[in-house]
Protein backbone atom coordinates (compact mmCIF):
# COMPACT_ATOMS: atom_id res chain seq x y z
CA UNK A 1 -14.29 -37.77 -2.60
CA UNK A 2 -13.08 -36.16 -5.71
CA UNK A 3 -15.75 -36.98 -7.79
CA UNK A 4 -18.12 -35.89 -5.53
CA UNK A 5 -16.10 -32.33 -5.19
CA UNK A 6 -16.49 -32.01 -8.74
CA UNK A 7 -20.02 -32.75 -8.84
CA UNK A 8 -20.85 -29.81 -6.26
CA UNK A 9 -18.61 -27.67 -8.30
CA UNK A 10 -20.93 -27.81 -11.64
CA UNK A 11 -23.99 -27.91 -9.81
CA UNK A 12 -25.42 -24.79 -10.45
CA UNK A 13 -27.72 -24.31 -7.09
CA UNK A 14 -24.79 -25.10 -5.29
CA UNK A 15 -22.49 -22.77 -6.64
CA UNK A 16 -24.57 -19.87 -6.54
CA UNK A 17 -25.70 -20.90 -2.44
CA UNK A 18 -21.84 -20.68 -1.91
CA UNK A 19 -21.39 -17.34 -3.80
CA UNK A 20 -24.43 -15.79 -1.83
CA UNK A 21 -22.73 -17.03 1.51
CA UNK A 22 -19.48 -15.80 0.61
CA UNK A 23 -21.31 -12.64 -0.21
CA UNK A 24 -23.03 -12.59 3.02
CA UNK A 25 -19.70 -13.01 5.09
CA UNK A 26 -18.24 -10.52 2.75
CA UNK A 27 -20.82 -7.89 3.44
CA UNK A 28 -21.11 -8.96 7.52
CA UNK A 29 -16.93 -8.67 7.60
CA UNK A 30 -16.80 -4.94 6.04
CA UNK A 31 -20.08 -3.95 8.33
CA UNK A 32 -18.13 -5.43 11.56
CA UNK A 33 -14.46 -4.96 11.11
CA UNK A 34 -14.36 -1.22 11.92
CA UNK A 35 -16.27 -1.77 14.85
CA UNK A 36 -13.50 -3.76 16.24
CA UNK A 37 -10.64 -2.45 14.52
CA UNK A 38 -8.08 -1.13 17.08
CA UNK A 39 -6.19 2.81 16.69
CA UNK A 40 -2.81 1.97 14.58
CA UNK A 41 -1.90 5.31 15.57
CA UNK A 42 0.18 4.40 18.95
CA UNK A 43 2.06 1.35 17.22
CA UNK A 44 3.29 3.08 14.13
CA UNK A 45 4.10 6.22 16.19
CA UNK A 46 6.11 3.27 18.75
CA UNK A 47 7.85 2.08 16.08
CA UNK A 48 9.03 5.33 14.63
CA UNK A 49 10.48 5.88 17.96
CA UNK A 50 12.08 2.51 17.87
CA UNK A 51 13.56 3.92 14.99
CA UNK A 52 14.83 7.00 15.98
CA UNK A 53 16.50 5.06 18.94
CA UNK A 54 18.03 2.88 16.37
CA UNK A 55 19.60 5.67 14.12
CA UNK A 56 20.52 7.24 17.89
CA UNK A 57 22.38 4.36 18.56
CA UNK A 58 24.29 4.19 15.28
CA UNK A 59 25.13 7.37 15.11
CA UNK A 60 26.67 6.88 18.41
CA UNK A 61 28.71 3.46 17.19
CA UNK A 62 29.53 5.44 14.43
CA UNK A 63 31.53 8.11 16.52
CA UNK A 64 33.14 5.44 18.54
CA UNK A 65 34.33 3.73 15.64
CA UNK A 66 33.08 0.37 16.66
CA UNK A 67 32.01 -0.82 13.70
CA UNK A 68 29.10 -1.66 12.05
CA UNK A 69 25.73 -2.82 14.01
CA UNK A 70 22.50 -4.06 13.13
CA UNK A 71 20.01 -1.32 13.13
CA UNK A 72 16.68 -3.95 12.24
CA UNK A 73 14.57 -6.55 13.12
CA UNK A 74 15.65 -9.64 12.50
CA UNK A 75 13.55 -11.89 10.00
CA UNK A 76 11.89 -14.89 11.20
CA UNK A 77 14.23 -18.18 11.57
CA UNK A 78 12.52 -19.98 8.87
CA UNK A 79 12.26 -17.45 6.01
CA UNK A 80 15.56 -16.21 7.21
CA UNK A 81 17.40 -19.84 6.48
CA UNK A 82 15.18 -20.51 3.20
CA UNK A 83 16.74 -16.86 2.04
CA UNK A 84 20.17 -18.15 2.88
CA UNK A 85 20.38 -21.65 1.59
CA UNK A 86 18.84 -20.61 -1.73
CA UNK A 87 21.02 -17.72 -2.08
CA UNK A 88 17.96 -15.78 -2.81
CA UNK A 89 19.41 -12.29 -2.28
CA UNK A 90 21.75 -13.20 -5.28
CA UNK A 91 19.33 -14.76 -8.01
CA UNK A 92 16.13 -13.09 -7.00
CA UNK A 93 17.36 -9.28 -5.42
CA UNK A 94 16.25 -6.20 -6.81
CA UNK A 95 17.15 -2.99 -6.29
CA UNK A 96 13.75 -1.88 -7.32
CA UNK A 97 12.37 -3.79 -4.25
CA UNK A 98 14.43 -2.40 -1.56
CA UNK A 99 13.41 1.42 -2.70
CA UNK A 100 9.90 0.12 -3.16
CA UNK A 101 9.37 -1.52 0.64
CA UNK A 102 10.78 1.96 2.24
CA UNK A 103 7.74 3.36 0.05
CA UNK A 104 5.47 0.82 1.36
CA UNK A 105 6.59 1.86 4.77
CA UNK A 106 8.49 -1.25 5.14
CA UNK A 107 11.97 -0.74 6.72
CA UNK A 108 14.87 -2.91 7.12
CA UNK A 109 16.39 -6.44 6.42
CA UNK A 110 13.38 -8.59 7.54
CA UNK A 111 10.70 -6.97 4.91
CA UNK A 112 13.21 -7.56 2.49
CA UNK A 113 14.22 -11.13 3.39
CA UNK A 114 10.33 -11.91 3.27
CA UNK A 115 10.06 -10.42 0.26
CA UNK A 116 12.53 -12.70 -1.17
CA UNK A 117 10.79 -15.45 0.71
CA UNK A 118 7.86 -15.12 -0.93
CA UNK A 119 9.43 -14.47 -4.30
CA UNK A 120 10.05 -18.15 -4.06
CA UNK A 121 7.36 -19.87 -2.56
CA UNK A 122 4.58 -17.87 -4.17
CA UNK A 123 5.23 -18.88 -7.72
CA UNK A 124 6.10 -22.65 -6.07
CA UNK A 125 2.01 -22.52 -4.56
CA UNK A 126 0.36 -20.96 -7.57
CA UNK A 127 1.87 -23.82 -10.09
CA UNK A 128 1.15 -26.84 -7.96
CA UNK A 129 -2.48 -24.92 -7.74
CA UNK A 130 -3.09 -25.03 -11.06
CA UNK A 131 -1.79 -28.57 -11.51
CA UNK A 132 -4.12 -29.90 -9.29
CA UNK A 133 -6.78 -27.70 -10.37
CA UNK A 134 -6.43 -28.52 -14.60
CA UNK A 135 -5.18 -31.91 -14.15
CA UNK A 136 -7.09 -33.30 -10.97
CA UNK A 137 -10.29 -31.44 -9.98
CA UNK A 138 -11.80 -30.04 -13.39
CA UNK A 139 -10.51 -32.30 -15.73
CA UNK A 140 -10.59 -29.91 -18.01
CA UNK A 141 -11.07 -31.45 -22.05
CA UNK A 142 -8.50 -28.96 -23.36
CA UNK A 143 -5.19 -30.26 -25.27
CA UNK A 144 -2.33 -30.42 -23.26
CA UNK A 145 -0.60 -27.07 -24.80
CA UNK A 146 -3.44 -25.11 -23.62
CA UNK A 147 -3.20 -26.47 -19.82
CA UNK A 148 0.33 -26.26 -20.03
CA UNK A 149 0.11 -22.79 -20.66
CA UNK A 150 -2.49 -22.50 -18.02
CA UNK A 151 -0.12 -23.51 -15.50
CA UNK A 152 2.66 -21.61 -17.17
CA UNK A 153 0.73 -18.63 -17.04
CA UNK A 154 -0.30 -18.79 -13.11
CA UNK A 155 3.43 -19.54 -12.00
CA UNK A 156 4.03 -15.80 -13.82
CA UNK A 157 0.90 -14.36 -11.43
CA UNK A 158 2.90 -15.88 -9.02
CA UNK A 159 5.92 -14.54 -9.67
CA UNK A 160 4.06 -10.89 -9.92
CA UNK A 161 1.47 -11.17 -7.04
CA UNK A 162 4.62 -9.81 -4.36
CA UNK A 163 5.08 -6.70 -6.65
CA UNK A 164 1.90 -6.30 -6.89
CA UNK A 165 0.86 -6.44 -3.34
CA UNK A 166 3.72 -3.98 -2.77
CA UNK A 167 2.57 -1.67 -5.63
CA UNK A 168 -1.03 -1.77 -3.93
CA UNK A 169 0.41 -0.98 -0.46
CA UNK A 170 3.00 2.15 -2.09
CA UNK A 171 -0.43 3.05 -3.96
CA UNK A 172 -2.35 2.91 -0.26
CA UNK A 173 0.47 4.97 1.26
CA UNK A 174 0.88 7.57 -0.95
CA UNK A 175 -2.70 8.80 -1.64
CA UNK A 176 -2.81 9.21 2.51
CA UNK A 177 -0.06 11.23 2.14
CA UNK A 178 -1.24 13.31 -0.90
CA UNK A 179 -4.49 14.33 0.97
CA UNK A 180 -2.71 15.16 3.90
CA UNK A 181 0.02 17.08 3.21
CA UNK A 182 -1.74 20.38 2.13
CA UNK A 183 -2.36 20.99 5.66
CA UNK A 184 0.58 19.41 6.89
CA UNK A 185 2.44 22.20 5.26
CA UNK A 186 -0.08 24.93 6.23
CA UNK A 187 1.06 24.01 9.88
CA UNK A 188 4.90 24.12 9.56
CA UNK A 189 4.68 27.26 7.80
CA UNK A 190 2.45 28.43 11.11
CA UNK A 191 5.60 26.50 12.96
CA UNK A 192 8.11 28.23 11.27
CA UNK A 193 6.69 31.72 11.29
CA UNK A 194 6.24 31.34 14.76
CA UNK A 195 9.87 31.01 15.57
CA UNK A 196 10.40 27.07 16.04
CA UNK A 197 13.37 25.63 14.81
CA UNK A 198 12.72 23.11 11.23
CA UNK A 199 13.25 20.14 13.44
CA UNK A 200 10.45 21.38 16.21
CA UNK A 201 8.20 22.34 13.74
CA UNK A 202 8.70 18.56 12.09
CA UNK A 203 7.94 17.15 15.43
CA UNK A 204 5.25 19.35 16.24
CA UNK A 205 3.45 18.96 12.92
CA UNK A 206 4.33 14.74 12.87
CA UNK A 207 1.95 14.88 15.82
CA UNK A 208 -0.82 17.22 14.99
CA UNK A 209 -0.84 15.23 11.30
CA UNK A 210 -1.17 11.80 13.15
CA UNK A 211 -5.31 11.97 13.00
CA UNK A 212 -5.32 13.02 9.42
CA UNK A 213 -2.71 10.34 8.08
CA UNK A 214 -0.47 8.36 10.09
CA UNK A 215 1.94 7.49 6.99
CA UNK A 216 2.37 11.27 7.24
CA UNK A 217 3.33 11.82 10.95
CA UNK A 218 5.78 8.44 10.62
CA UNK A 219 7.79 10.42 8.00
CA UNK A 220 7.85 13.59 9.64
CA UNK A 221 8.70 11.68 12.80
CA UNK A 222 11.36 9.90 10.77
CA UNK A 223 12.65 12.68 9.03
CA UNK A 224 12.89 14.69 12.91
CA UNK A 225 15.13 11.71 13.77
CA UNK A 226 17.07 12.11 10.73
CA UNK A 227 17.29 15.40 11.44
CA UNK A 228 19.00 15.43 14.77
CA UNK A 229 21.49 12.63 14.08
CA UNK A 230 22.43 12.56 10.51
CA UNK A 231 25.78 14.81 10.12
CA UNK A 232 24.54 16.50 6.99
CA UNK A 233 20.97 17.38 7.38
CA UNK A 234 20.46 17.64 3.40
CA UNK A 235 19.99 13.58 3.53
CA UNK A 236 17.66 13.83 5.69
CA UNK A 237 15.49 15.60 2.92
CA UNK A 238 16.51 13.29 0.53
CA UNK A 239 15.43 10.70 2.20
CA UNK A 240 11.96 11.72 3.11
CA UNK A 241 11.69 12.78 -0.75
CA UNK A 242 13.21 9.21 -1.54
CA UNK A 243 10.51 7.02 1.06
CA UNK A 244 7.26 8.64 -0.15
CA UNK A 245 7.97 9.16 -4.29
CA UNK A 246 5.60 12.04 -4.36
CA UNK A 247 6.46 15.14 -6.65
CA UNK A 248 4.86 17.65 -3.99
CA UNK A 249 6.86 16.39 -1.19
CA UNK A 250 10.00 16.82 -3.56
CA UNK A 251 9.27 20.05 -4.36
CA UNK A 252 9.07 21.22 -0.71
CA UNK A 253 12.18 18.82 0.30
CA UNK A 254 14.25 20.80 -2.76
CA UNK A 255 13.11 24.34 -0.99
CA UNK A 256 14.21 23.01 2.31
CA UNK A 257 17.73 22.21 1.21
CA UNK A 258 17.55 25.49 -0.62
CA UNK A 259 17.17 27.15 2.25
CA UNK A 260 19.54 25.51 4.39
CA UNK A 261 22.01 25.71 1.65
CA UNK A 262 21.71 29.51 1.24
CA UNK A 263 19.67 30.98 3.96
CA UNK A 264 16.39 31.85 1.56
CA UNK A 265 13.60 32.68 3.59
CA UNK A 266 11.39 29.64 3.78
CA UNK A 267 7.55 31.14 4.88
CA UNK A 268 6.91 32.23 0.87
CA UNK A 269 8.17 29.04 -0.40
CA UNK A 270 5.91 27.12 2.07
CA UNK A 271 2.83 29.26 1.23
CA UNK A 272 3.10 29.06 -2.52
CA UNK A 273 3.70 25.12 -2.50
CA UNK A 274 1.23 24.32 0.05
CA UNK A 275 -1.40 25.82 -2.17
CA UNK A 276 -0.34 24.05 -5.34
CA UNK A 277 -0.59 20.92 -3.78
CA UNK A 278 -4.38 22.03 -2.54
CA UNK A 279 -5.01 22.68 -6.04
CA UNK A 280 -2.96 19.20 -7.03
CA UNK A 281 -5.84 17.46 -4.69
CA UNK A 282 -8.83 19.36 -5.66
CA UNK A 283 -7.98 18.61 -9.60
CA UNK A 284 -7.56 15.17 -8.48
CA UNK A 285 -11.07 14.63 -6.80
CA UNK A 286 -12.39 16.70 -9.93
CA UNK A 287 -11.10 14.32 -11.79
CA UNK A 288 -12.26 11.13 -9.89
CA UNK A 289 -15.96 13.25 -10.20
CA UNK A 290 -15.44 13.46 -14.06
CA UNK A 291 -14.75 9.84 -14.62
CA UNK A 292 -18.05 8.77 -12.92
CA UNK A 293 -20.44 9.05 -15.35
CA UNK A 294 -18.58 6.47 -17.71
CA UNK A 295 -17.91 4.38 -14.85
CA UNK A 296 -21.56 3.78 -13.86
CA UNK A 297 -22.91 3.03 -17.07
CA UNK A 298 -22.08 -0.86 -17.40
CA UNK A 299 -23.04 -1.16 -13.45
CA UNK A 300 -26.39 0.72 -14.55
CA UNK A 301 -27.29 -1.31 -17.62
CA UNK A 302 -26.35 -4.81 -15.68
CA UNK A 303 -28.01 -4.28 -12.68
CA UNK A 304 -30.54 -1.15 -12.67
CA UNK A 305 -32.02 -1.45 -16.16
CA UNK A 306 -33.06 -4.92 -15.98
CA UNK A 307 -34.82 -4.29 -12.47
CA UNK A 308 -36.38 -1.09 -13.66
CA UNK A 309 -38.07 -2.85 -16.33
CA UNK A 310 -38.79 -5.88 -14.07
CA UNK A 311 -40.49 -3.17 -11.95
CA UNK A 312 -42.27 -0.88 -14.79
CA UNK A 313 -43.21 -4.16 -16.95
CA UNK A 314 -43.97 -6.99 -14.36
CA UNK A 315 -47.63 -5.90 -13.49
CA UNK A 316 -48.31 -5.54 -16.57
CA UNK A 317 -47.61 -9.48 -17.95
CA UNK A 318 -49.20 -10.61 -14.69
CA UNK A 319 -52.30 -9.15 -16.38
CA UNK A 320 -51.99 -11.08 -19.61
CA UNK A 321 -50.69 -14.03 -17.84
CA UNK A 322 -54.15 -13.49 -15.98
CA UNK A 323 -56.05 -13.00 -18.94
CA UNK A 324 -55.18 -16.02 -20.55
């Protein structure tokens, strides 16, 4: 069985009617998955609420003075006792990580726990991998420093794929955000000007944002929570500056508290940021539009140049082909 594995994987015809297949699938899942795909919009808003019911309820225990309560999902049973009889929150924790799931819009103790989870059995998976893979399938004719260090070098990827996947999803989080919250702040300055208190124009905007980015209307759903219950309101800014990392939403959190701190009038403040971060996103796609060029040119001379020529030159040998 193994031989014959190994066989299929150096024939050549073989390999490249997998990679066309996996090609295919590829191409049929990105055509078909949006068809199906379902709104996220009504579960993420659900679980903000969830939230907001959750810092309700400890604000409440709080005032009673009845101790401390579990505001989060628990993890499941089996990551949950892996995490606890390797003591992973003491060798593998970082603090890094906990800042970095609230950015990746994961909240609470069971993210975390899974994180650690994974921490550990990732690096486990990847090494046993490439054991089997150098030693057992390929056979590789190497010395044995190089496939040791083969090995060594995928139980590091494996150590790094969880902060990368979380560096992806931050990355994935943030640029919704960045896109969105030009407009976000044209309508709470409309909000504000209008009369409504900061908290109704956070709710109000959280839901007229929800279409445009849902990352968005979570964090001005959150931050509404925060808003109401938190006794000093300027953590509530802090923390919304602290969950999505971005330098425009810092900027407008540090007017807020400003404001609230001294009374400055907040409608100028609004106007002038929300057009710098317009400007922040239009420089950014102008930049995207300026690194094109470069970018296309290996794609052009791999894949277009060769068929252009196929295309320009190919009559023209079937003629002398013919003629001889």
């Amino acid at each position: 069985m193994v031989d014959l594995l190994i066989a299929k994987l150096h024939d050549a015809r073989f390999m490249m009617m997998l990679m066309a297949a996996i090609a295919v699938t590829a191409t049929a899942y990105t055509l078909l998955v949006p068809l199906f795909a379902s709104d996220g919009l009504a579960k993420r808003m659900k679980a903000v609420a969830s939230e907001r019911e959750r810092l309700r309820q400890r604000e409440r225990d709080r005032m009673a003075n009845s101790g401390k309560v579990s505001l989060r999902q628990t993890p499941k049973q089996l990551v949950s006792k892996v995490v606890s009889d390797f003591n992973l929150t003491k060798w593998l924790a970082q603090e890094a990580a906990l800042d970095k799931l609230v950015m990746a819009g994961y909240r609470g103790q069971a993210p975390y726990v899974t994180f650690l989870f994974f921490r550990l059995v990732t690096p486990i998976a990847f090494l046993i991998f490439a054991i089997l893979y150098v030693f057992v399938i390929s056979r590789m004719e190497q010395s044995l420093p190089i496939k040791i260090g083969m090995c060594v070098g995928a139980t590091w990827f494996g150590m790094q794929a969880p902060m990368i996947f979380l560096k992806n999803a931050i990355a994935k989080r943030q640029l919704s955000i960045r896109r969105a919250f030009p407009d976000a702040l044209d309508l709470l300055l409309i909000c504000i000007e209008s009369g409504m208190s900061i908290e109704v124009a956070f709710r109000r905007v959280s839901v007229e944002i929800a279409s445009q980015s849902i990352p968005l209307a979570e964090e001005f759903t959150l931050t509404t929570a925060e808003l109401s219950y938190l006794q000093d309101r300027k953590v509530a800014y802090e923390n919304l500056a602290k969950r999505t990392g971005l330098e425009g939403v810092k900027s407008v959190c540090l007017a807020l508290m400003q404001s609230e701190r001294y009374g400055t009038p907040l409608g100028q403040s609004l106007r002038v940021m929300a057009q710098e971060n317009r400007d922040m996103r239009m420089n950014e796609a102008e930049k995207k539009a300026a690194a094109l060029p470069p970018k296309l040119t290996v794609p052009m001379i791999l894949f277009f140049l060769p068929v252009l020529f196929v295309v320009i030159l190919g009559p023209t040998g079937i003629k002398v082909a013919a003629m001889q």
